[in-house]
N, C-alpha and C. Protein backbone atom coordinates (compact mmCIF):
# COMPACT_ATOMS: atom_id res chain seq x y z
N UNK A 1 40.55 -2.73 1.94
CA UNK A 1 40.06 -3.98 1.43
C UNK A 1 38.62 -3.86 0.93
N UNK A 2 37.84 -3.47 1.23
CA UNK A 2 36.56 -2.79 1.12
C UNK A 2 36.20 -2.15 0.27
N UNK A 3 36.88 -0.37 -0.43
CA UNK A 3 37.39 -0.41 -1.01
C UNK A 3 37.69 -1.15 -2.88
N UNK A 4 38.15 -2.25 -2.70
CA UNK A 4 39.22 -2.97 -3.57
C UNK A 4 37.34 -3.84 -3.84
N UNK A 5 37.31 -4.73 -3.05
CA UNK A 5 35.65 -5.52 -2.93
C UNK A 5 34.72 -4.85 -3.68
N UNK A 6 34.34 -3.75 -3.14
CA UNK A 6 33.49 -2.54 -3.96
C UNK A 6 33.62 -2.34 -5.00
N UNK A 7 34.92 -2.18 -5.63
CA UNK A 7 34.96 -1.67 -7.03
C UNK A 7 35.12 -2.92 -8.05
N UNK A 8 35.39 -4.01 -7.48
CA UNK A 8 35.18 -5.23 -7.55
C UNK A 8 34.14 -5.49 -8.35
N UNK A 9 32.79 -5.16 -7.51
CA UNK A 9 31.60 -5.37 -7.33
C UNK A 9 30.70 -4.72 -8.48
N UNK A 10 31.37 -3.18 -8.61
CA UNK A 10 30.40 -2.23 -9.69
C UNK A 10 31.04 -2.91 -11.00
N UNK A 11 31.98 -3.19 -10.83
CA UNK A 11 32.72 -3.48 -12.34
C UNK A 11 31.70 -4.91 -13.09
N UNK A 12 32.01 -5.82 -12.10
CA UNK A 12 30.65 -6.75 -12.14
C UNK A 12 29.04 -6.48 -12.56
N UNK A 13 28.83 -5.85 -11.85
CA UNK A 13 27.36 -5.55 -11.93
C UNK A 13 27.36 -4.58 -13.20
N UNK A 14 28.02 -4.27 -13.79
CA UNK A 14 28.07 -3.48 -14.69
C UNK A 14 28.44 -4.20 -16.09
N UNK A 15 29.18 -5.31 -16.09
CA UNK A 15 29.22 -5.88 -16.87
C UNK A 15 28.28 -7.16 -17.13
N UNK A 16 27.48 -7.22 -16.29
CA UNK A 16 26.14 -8.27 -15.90
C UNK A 16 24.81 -7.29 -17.00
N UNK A 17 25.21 -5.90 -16.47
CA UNK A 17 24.21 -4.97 -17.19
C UNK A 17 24.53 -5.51 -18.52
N UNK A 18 25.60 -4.81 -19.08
CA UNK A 18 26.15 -5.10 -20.15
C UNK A 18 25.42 -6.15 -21.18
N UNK A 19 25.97 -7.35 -20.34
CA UNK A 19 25.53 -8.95 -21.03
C UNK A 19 24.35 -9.29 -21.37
N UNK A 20 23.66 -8.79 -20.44
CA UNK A 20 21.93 -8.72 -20.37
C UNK A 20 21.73 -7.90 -21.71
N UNK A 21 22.37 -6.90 -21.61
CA UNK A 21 21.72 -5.82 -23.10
C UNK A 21 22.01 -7.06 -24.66
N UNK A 22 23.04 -7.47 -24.32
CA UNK A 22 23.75 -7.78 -25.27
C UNK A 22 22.99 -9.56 -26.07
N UNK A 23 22.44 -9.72 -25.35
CA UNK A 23 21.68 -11.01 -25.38
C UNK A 23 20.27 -11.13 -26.17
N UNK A 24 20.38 -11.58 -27.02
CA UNK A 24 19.27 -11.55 -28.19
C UNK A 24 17.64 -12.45 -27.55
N UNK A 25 16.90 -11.25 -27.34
CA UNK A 25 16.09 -11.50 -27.04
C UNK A 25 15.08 -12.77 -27.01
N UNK A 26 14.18 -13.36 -26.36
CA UNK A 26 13.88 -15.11 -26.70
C UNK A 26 12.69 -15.09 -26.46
N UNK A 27 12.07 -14.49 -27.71
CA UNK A 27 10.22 -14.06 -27.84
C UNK A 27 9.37 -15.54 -27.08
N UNK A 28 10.06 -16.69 -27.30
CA UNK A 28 9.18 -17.58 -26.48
C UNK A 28 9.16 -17.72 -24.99
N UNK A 29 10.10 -16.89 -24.45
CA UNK A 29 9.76 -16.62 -23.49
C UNK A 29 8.79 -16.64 -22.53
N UNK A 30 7.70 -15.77 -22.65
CA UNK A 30 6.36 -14.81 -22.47
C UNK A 30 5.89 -15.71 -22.95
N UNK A 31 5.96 -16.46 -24.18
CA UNK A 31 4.69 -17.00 -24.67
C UNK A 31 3.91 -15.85 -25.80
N UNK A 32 4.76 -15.18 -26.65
CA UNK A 32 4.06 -14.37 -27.24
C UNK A 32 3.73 -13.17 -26.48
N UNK A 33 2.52 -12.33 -26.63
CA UNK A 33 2.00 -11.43 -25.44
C UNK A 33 0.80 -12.06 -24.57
N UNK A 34 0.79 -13.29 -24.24
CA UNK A 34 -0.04 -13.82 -23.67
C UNK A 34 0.34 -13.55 -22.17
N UNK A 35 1.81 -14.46 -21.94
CA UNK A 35 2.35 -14.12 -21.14
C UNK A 35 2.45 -15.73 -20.43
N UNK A 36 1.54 -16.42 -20.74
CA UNK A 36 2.01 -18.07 -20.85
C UNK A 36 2.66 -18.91 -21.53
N UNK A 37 3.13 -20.08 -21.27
CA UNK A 37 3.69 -20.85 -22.02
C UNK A 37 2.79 -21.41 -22.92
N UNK A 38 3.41 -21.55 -24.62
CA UNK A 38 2.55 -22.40 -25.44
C UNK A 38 3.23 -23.51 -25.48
N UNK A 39 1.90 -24.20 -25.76
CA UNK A 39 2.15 -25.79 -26.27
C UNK A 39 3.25 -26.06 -27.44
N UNK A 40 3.75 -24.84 -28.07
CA UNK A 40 4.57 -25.36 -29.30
C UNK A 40 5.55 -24.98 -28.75
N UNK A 41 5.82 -24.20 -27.93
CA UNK A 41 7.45 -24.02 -26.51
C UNK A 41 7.70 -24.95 -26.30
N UNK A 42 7.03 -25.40 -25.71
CA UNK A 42 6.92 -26.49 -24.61
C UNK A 42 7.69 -28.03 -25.24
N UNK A 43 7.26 -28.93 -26.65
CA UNK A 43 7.85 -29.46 -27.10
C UNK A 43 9.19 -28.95 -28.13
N UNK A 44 9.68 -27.63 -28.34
CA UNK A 44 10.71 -27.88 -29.13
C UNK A 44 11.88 -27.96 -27.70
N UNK A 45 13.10 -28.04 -28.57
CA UNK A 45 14.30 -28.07 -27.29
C UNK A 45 14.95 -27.04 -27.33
N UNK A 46 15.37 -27.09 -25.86
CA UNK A 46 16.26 -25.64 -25.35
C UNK A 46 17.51 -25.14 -26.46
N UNK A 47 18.12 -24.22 -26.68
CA UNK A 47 19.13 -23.98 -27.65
C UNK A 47 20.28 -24.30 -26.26
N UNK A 48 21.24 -24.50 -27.32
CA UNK A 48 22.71 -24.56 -26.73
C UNK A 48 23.15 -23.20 -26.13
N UNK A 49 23.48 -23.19 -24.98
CA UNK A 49 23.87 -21.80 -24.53
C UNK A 49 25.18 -21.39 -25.01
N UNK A 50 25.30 -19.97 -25.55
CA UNK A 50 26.34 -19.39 -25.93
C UNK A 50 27.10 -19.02 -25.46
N UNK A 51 28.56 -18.09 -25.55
CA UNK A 51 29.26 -17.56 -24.93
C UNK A 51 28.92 -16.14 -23.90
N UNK A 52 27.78 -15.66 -24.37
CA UNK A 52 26.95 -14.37 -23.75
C UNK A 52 26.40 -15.12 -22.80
N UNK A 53 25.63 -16.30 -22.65
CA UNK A 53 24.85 -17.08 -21.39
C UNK A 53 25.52 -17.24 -20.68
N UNK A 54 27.06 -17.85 -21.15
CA UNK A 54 27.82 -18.92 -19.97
C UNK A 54 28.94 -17.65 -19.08
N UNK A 55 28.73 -16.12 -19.78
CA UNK A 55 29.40 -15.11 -19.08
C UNK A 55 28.61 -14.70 -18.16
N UNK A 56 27.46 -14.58 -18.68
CA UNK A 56 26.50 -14.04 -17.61
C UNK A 56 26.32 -14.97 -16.52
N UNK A 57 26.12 -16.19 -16.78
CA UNK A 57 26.21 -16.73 -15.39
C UNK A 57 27.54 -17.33 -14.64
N UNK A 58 28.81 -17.14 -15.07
CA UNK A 58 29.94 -16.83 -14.69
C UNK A 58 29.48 -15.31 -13.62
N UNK A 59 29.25 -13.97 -14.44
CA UNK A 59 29.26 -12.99 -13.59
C UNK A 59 28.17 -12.97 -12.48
N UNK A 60 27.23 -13.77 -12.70
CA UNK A 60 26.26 -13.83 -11.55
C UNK A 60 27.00 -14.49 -10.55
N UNK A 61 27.54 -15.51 -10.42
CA UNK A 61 27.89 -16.09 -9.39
C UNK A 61 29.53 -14.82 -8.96
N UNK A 62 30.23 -14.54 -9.53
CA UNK A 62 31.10 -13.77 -9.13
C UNK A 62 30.11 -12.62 -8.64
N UNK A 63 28.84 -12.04 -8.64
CA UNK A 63 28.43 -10.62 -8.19
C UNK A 63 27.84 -11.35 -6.58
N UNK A 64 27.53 -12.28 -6.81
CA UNK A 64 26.98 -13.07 -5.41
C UNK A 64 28.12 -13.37 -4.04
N UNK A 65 29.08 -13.34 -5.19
CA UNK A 65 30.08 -14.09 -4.38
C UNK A 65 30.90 -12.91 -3.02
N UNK A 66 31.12 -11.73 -4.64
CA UNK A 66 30.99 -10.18 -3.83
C UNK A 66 30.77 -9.91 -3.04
N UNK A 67 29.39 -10.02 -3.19
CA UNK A 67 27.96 -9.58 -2.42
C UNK A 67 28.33 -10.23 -0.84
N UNK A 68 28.56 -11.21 -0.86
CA UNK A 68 28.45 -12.28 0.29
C UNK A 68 29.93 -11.77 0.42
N UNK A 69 31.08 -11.45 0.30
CA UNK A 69 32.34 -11.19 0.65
C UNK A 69 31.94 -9.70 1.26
N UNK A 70 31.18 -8.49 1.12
CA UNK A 70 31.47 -7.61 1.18
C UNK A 70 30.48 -7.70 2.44
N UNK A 71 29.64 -8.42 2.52
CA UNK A 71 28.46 -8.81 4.07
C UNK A 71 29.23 -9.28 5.14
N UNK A 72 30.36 -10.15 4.60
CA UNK A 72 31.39 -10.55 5.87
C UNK A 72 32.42 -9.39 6.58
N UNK A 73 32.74 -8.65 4.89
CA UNK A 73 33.95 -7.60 5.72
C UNK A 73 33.27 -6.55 6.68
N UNK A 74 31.62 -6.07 6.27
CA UNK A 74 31.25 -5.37 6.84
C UNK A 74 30.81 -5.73 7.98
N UNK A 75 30.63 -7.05 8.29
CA UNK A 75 30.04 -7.84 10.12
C UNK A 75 31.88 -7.55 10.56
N UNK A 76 32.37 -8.26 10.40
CA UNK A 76 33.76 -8.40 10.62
C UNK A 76 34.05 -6.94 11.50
N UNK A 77 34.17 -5.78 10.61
CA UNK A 77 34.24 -4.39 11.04
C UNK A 77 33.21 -3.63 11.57
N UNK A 78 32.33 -4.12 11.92
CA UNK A 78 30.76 -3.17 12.59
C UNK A 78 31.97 -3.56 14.06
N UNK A 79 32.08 -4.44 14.73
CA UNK A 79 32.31 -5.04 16.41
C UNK A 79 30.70 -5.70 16.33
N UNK A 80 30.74 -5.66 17.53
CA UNK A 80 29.53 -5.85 18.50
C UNK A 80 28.27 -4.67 18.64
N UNK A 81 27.50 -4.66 17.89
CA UNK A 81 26.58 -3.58 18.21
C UNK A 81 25.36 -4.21 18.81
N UNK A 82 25.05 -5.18 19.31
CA UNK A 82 24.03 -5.68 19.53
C UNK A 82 23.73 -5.25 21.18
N UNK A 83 22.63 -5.18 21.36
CA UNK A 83 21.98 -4.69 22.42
C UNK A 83 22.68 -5.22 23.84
N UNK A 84 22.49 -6.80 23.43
CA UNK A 84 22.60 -8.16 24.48
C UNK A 84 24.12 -7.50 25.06
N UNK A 85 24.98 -7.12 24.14
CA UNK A 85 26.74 -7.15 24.26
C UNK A 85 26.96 -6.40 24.97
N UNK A 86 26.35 -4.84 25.01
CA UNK A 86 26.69 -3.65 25.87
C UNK A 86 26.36 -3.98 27.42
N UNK A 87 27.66 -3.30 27.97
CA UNK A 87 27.54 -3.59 29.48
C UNK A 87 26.32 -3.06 30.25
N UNK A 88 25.84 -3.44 31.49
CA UNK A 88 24.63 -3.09 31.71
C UNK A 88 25.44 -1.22 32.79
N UNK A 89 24.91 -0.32 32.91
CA UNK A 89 25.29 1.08 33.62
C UNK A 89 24.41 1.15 34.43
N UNK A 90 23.74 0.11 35.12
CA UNK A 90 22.90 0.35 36.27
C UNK A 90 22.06 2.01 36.49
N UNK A 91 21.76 2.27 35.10
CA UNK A 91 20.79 3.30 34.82
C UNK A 91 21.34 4.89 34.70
N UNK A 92 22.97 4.36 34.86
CA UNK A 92 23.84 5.87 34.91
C UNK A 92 23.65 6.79 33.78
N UNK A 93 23.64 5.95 32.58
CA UNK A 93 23.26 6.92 31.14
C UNK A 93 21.75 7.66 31.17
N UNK A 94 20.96 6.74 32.05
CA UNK A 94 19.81 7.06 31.49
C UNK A 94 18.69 8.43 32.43
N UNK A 95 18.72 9.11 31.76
CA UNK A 95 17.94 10.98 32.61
C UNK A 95 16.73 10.35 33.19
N UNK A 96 16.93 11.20 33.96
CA UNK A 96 15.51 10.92 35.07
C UNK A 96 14.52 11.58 34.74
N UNK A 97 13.33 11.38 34.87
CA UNK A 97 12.51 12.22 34.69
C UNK A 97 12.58 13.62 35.24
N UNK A 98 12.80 13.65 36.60
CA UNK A 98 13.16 15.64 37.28
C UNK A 98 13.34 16.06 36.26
N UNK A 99 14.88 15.88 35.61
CA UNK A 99 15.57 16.27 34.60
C UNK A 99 15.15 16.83 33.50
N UNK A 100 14.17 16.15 33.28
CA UNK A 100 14.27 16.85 32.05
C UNK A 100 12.53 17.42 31.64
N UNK A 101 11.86 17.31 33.04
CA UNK A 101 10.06 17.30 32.74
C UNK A 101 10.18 18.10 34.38
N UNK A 102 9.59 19.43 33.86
CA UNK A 102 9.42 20.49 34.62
C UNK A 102 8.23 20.82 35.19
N UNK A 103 7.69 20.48 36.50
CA UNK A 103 5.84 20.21 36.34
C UNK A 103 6.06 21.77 37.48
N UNK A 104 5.13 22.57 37.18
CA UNK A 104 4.76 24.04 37.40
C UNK A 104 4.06 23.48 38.89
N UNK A 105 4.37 24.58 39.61
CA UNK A 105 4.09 24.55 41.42
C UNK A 105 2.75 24.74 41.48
N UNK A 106 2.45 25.14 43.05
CA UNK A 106 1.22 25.87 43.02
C UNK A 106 0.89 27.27 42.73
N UNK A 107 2.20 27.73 43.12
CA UNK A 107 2.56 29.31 43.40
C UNK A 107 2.94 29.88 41.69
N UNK A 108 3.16 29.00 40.43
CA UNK A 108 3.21 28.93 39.05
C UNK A 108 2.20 29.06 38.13
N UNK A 109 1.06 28.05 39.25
CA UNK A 109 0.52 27.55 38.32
C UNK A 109 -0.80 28.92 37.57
N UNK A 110 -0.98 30.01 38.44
CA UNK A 110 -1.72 31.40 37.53
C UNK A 110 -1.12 31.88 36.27
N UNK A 111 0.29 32.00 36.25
CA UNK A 111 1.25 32.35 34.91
C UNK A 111 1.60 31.15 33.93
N UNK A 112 1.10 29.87 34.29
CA UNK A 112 1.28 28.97 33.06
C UNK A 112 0.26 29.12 31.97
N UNK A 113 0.69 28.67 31.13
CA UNK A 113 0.04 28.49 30.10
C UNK A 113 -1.02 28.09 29.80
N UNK A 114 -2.05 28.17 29.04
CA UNK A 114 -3.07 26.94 29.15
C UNK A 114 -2.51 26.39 27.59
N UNK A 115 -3.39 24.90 28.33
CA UNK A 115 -2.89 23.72 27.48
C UNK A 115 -2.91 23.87 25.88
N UNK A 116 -4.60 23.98 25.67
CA UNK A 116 -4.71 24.33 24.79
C UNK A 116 -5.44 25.90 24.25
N UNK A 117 -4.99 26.44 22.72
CA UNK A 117 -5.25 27.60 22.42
C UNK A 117 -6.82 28.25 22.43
N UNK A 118 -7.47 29.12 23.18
CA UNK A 118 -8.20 29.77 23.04
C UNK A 118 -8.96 30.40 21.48
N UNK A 119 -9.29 29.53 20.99
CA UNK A 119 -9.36 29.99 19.12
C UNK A 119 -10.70 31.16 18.94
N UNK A 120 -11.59 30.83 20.10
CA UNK A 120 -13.29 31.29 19.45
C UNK A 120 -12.89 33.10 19.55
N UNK A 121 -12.01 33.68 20.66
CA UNK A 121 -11.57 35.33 20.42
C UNK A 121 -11.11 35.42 18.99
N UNK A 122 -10.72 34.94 18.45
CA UNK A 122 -10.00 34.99 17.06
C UNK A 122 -10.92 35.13 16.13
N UNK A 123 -12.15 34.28 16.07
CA UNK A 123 -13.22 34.29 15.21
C UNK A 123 -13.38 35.43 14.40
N UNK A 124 -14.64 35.45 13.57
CA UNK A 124 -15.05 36.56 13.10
C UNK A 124 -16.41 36.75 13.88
N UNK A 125 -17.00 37.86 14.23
CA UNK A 125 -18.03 37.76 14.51
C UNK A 125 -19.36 37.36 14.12
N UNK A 126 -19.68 37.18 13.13
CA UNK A 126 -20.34 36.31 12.72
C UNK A 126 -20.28 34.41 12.81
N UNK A 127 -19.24 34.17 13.37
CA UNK A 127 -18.85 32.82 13.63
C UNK A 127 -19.49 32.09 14.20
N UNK A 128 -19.98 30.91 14.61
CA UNK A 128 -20.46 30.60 15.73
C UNK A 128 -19.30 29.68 16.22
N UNK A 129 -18.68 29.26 17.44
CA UNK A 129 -17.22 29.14 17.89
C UNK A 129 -18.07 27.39 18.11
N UNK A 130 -19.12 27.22 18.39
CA UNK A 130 -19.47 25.22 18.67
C UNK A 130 -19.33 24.66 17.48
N UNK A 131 -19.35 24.97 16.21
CA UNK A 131 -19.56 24.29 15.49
C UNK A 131 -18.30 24.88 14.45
N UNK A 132 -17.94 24.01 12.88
CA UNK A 132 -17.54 24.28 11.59
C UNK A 132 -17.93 25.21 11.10
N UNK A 133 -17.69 26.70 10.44
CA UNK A 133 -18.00 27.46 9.45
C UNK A 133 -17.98 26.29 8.20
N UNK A 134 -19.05 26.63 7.76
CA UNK A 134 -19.72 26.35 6.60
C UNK A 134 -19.87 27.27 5.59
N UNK A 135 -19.12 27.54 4.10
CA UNK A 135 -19.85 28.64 3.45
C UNK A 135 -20.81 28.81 2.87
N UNK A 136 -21.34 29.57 2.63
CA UNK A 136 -23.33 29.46 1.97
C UNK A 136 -22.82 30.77 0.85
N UNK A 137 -23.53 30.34 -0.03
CA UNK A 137 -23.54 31.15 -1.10
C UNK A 137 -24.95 31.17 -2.06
């Protein structure tokens, strides 16, 4: 069903593209390149809408209608995913800390790691390890 809705849908929106191309542009629009309305818009009257207007907004309301059909089939078929719905597992799913966070003994703790890397051995000798190298030229 979904599917059938979908292809429904592109065929629509595709022929919405279509109509739009096909529609003779309406320079008063914009207002020129101003991008406002002029005063000489403003008093003439609207044209009679054509057969290209009254399709296009035929297909708008059929791409909406889609749209809103294909939002239902997909709630319809999700179920219940909401948080509130799932049964409560009195913490059975959820890892414990032991599990999964390994904290080093006393008898460990000479062979661990340190936290962070030792960088200033790495240097060059000329470096000074407190501060940014800076280059001078």
């Amino acid at each position: 069903m979904v599917n059938v809705v979908l292809a429904i849908h592109l065929m629509i929106a595709l022929a919405i593209i279509g109509l739009v191309l096909l529609q003779k542009t309406d320079s008063s629009a914009m207002g020129g390149m101003g991008g406002g309305v002029s005063m000489n818009n403003l008093t003439r009257p609207r044209s009679r809408p054509n057969p290209l207007t009254r399709a296009t907004t035929f297909m708008g309301i059929a791409f909406f209608a889609t749209s809103l059909g294909l939002a239902v089939i997909a709630k319809n078929q999700a179920g219940s995913t909401s948080i509130l719905d799932l049964p409560s597992s009195e913490g059975a799913a959820v890892p414990s800390v032991s599990e999964s966070v390994q904290v080093p003994t006393e008898s460990s703790s000479e062979s661990a790691a340190p936290l962070a890397p030792n960088l200033a051995p790495n240097l060059a000798p000329d470096v000074d390890p407190s501060g940014p190298a800076v280059p001078t030229e």
